[in-house]
N, C-alpha and C. Protein backbone atom coordinates (compact mmCIF):
# COMPACT_ATOMS: atom_id res chain seq x y z
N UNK A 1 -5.90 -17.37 11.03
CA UNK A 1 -5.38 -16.10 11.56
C UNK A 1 -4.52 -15.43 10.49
N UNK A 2 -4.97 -14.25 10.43
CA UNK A 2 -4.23 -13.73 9.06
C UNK A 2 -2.70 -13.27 10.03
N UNK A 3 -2.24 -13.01 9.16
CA UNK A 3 -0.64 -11.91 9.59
C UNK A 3 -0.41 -11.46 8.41
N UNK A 4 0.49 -10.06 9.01
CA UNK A 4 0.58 -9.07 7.75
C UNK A 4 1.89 -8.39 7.86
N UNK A 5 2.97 -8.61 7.42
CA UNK A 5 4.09 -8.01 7.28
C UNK A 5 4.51 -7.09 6.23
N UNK A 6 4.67 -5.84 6.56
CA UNK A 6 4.74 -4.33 5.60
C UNK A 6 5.90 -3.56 6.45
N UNK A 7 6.86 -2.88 5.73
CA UNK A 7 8.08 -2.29 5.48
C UNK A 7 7.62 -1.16 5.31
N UNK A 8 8.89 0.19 5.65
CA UNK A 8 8.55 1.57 5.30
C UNK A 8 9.35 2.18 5.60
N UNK A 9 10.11 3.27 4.68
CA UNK A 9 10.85 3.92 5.05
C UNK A 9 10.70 5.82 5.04
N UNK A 10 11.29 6.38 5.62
CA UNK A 10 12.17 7.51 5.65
C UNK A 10 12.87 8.43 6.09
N UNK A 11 13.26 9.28 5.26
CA UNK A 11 15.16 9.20 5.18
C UNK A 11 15.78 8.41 5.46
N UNK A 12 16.64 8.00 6.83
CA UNK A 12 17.36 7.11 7.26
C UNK A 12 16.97 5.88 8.09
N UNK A 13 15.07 6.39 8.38
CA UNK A 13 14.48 5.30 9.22
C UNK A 13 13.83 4.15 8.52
N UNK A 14 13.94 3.36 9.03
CA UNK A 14 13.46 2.15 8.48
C UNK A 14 12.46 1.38 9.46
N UNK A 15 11.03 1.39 9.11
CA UNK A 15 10.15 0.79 10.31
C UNK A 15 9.69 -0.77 9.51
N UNK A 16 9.52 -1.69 9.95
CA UNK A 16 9.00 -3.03 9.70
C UNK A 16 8.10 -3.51 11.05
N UNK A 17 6.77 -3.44 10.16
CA UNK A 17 5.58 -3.80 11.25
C UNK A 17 5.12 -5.37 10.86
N UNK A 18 4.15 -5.95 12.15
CA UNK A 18 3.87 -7.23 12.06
C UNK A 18 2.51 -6.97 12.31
N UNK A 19 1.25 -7.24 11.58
CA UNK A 19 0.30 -7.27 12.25
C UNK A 19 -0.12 -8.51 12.28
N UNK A 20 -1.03 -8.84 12.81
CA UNK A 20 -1.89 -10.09 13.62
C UNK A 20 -3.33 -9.40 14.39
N UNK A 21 -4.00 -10.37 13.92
CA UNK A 21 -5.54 -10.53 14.76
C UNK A 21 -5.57 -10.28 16.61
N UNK A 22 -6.04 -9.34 17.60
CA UNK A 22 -5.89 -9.69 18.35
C UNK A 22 -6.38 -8.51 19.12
N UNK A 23 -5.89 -7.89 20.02
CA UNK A 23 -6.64 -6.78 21.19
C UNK A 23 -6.72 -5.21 20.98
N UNK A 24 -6.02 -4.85 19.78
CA UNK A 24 -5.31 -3.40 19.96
C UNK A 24 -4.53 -2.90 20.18
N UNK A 25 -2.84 -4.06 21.01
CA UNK A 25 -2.00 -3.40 21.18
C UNK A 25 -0.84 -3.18 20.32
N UNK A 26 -0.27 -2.06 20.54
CA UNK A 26 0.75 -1.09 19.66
C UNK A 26 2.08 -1.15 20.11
N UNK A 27 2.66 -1.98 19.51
CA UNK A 27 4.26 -2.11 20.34
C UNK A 27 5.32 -1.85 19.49
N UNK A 28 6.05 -0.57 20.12
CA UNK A 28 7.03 -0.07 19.04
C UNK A 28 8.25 -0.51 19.48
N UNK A 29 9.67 -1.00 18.95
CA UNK A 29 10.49 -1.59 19.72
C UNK A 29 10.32 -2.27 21.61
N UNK A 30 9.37 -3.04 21.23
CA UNK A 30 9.18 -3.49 22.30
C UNK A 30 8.20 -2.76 23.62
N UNK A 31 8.21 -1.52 23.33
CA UNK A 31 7.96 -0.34 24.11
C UNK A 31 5.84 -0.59 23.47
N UNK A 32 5.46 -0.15 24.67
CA UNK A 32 4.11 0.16 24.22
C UNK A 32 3.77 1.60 23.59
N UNK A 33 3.30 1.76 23.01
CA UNK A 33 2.82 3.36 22.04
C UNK A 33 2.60 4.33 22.78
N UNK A 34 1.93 3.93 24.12
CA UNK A 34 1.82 5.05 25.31
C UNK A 34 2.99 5.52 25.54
N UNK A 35 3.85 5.07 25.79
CA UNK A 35 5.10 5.23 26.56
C UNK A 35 6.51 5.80 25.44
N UNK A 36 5.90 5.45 24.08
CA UNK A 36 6.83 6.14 23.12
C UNK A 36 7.31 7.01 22.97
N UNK A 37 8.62 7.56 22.59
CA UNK A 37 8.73 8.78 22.04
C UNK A 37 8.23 10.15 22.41
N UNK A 38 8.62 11.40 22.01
CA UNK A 38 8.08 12.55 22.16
C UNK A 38 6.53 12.58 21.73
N UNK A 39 5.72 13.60 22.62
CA UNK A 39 3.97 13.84 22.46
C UNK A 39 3.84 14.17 20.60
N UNK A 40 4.65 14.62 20.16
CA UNK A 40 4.01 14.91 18.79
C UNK A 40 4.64 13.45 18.10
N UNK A 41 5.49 12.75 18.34
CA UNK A 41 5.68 11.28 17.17
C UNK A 41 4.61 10.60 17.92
N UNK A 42 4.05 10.37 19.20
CA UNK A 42 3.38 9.55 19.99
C UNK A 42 1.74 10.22 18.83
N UNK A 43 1.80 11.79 18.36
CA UNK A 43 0.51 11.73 18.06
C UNK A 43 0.03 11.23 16.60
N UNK A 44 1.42 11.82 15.78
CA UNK A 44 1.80 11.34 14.34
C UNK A 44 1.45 9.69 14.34
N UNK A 45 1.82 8.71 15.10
CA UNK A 45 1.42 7.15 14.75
C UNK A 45 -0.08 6.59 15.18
N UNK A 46 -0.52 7.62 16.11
CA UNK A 46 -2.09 7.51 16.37
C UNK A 46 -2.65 7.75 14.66
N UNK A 47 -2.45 8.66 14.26
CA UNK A 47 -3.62 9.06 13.06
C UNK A 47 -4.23 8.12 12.42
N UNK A 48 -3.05 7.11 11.90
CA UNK A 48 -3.78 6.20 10.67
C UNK A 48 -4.64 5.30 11.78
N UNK A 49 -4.46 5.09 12.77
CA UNK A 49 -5.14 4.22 13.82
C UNK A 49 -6.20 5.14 14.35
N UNK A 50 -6.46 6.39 14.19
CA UNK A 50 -7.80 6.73 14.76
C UNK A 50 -8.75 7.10 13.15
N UNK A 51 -8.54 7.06 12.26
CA UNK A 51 -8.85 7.12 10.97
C UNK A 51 -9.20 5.48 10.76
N UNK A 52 -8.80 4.55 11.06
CA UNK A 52 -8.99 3.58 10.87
C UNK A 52 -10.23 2.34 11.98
N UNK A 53 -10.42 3.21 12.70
CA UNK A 53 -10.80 2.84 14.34
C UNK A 53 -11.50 1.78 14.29
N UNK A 54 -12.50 1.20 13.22
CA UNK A 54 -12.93 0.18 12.96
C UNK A 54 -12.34 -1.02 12.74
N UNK A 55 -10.99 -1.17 12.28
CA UNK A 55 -9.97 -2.39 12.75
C UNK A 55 -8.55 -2.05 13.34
N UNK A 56 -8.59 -1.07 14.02
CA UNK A 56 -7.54 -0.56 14.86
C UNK A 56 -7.61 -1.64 15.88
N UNK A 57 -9.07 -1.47 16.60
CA UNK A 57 -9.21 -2.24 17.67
C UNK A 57 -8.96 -3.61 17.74
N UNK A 58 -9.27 -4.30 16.49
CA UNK A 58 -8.96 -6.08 16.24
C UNK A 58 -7.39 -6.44 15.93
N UNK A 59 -7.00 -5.50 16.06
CA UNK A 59 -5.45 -6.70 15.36
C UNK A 59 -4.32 -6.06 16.57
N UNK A 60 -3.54 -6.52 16.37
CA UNK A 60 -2.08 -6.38 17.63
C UNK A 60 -1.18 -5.82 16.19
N UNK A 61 -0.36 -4.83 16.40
CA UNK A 61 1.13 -4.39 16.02
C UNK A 61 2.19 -4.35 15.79
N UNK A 62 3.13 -5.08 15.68
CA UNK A 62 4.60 -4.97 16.46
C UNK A 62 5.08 -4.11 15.40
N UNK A 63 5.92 -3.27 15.91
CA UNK A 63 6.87 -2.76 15.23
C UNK A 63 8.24 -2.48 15.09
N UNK A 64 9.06 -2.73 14.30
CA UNK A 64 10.80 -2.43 14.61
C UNK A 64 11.30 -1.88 14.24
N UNK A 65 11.74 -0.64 14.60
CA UNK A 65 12.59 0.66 13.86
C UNK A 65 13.67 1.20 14.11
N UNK A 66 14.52 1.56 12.90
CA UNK A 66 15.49 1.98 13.26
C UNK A 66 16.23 2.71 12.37
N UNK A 67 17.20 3.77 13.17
CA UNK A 67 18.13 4.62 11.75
C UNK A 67 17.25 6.18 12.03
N UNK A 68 18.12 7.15 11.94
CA UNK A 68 17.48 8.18 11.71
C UNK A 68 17.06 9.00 12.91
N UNK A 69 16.34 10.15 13.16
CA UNK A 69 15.85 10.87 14.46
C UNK A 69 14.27 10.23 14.31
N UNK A 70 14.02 10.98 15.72
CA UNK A 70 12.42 10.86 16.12
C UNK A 70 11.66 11.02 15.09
N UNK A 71 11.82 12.44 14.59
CA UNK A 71 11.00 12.53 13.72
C UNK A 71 10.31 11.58 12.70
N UNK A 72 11.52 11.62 11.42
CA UNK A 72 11.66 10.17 10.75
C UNK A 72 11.51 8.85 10.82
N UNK A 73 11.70 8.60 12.43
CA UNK A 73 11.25 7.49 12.65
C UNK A 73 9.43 7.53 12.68
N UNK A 74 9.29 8.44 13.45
CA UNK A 74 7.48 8.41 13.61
C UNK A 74 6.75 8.59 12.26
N UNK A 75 7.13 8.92 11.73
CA UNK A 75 7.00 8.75 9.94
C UNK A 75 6.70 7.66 9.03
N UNK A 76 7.90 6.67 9.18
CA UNK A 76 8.34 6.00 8.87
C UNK A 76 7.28 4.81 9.81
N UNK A 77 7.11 4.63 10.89
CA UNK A 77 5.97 4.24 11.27
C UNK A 77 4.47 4.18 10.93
N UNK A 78 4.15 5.39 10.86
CA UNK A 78 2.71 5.86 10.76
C UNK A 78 2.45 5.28 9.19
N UNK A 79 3.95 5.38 8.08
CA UNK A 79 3.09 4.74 6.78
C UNK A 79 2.94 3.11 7.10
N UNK A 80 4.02 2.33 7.80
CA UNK A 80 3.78 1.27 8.13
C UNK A 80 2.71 0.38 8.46
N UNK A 81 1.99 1.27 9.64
CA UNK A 81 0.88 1.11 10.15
C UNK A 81 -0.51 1.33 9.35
N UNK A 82 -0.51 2.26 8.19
CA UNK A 82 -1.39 2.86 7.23
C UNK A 82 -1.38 1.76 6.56
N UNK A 83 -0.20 0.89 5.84
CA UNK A 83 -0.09 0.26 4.85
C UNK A 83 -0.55 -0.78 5.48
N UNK A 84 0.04 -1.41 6.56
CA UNK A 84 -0.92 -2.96 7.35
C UNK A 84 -1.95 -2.48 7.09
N UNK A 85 -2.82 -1.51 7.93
CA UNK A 85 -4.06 -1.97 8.01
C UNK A 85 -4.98 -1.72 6.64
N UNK A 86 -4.30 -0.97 5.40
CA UNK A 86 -5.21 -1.13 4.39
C UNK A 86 -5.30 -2.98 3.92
N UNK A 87 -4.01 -3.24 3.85
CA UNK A 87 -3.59 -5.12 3.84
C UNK A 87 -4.69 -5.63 4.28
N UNK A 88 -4.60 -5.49 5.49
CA UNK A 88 -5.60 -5.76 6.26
C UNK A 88 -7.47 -6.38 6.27
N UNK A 89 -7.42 -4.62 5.83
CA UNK A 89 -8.95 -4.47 5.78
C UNK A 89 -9.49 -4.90 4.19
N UNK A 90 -8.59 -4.72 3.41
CA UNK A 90 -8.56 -4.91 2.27
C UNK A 90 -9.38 -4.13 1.61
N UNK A 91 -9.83 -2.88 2.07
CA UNK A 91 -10.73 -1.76 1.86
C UNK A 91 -10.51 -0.73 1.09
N UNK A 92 -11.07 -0.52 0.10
CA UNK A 92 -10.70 1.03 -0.77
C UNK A 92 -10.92 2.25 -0.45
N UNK A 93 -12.21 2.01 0.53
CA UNK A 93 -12.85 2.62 0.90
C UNK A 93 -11.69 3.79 2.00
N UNK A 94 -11.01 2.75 2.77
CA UNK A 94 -9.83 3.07 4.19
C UNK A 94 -8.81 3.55 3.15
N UNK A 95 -8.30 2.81 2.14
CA UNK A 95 -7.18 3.07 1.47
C UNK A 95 -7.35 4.67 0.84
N UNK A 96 -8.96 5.08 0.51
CA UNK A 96 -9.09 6.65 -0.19
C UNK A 96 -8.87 7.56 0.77
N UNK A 97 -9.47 7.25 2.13
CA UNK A 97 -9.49 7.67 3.61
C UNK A 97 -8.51 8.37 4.22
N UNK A 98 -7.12 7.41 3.74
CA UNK A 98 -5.75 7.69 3.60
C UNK A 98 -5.53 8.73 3.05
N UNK A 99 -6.01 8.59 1.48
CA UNK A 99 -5.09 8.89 1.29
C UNK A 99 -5.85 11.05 0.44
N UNK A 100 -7.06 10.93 1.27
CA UNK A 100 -7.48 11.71 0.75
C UNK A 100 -6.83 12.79 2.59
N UNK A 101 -6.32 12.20 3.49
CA UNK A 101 -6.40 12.95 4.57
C UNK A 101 -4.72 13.41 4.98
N UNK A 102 -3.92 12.34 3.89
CA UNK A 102 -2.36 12.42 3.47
C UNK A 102 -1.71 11.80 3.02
N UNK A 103 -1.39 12.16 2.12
CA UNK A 103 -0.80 11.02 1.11
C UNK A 103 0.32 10.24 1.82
N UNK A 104 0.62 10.95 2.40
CA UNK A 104 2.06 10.01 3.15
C UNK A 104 1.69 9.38 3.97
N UNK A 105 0.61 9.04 3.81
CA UNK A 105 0.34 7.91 4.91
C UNK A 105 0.58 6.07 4.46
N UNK A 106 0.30 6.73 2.96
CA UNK A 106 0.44 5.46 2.20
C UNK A 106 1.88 5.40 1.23
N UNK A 107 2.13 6.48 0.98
CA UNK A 107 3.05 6.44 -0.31
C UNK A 107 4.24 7.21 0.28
N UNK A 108 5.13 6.51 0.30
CA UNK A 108 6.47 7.31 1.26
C UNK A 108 7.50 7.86 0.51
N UNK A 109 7.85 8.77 1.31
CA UNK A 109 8.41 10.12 1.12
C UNK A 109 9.61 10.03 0.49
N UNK A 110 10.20 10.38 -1.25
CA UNK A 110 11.41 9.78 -1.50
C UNK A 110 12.60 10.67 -1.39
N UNK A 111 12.15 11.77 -1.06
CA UNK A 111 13.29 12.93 -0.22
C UNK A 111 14.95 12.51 0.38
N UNK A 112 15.80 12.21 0.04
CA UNK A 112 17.16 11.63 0.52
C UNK A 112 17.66 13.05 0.49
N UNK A 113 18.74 13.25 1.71
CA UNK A 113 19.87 13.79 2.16
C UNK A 113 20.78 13.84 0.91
N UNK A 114 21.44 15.21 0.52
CA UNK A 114 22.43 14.92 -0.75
C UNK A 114 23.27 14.89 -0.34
N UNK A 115 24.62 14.02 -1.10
CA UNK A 115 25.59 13.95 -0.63
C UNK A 115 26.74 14.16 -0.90
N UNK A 116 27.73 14.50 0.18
CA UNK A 116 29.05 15.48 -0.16
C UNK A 116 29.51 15.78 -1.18
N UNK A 117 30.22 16.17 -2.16
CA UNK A 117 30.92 16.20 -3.22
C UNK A 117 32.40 16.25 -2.39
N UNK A 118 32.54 15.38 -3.46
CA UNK A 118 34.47 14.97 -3.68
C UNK A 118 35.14 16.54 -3.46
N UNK A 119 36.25 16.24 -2.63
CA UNK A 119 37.12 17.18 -2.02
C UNK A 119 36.17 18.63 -1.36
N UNK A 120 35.07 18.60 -0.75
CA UNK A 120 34.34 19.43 -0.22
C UNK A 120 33.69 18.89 1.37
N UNK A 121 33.21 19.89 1.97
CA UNK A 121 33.13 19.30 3.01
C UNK A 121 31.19 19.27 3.49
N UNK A 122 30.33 19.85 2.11
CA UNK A 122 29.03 20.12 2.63
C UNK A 122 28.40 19.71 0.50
N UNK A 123 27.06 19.52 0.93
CA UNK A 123 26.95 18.68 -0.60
C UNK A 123 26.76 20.21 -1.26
N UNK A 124 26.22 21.58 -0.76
CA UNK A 124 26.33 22.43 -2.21
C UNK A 124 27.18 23.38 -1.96
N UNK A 125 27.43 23.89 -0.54
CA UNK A 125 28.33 25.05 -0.61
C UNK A 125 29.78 24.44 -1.27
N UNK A 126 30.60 25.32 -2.50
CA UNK A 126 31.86 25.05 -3.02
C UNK A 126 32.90 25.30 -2.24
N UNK A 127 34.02 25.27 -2.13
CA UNK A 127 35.73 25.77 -1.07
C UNK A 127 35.72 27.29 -2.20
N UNK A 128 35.84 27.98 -0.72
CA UNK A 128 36.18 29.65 -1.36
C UNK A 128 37.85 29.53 -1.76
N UNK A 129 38.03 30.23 -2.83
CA UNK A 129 39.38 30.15 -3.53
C UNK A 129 39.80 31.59 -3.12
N UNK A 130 41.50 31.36 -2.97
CA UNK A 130 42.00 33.01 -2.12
C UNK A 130 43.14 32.76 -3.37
N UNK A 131 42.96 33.96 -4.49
CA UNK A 131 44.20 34.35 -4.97
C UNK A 131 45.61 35.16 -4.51
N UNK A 132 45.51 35.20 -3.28
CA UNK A 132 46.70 36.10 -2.56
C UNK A 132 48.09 34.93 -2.60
């Protein structure tokens, strides 16, 4: 029985998936994929799994995420899930599939939040100066 453990991040989310041989099911913090999240992150983590549909169906999921909004999190998922099942399939064929339909499915997003500057309260606007 194979197993496949793959990491993924972005911005602040951090997803770590488990795959394993087994029925199809998709379990995101414990929660089943049906029942996840808002209709557009619920549709964002389908893709690489309906792009993939030929071993979507054989292996089980788990996933654990955390840090960050919805958004980011469903993100942060969907490369997770992209990256198992290329592991997986061990296919170039799935891996071009990817990455010809979005790159971010495979290669994650290195975009970070900038941050504050010393004695300011926002990372670019400067403190307005009053000569009066």
């Amino acid at each position: 029985m194979k197993i496949i453990n793959v990491s993924g991040k972005r911005k602040r989310a951090i997803a770590r998936a488990t795959l394993r041989e087994g029925k199809g099911i998709v379990r995101i913090n414990s929660m089943n994929l049906e029942t996840y999240g808002p209709k557009l992150a619920n549709m964002m983590i389908k893709e690489p799994l309906i792009l993939a549909s030929e071993f979507a169906g054989k292996v089980d999921i788990d996933i654990f995420v955390q840090g960050g909004g919805w958004h980011s999190q469903a993100d942060a998922i969907r490369l997770v899930v992209a990256r198992a099942l290329v592991q997986y399939s061990g296919s170039k064929a799935l891996k071009q599939k990817f990455l010809e339909y979005d790159r971010h499915l495979l290669v994650s997003d290195i975009r970070r939040a900038e941050r504050s500057k010393p004695n300011d309260s926002k990372p670019r606007a400067a403190r307005q100066k009053s000569y009066r």
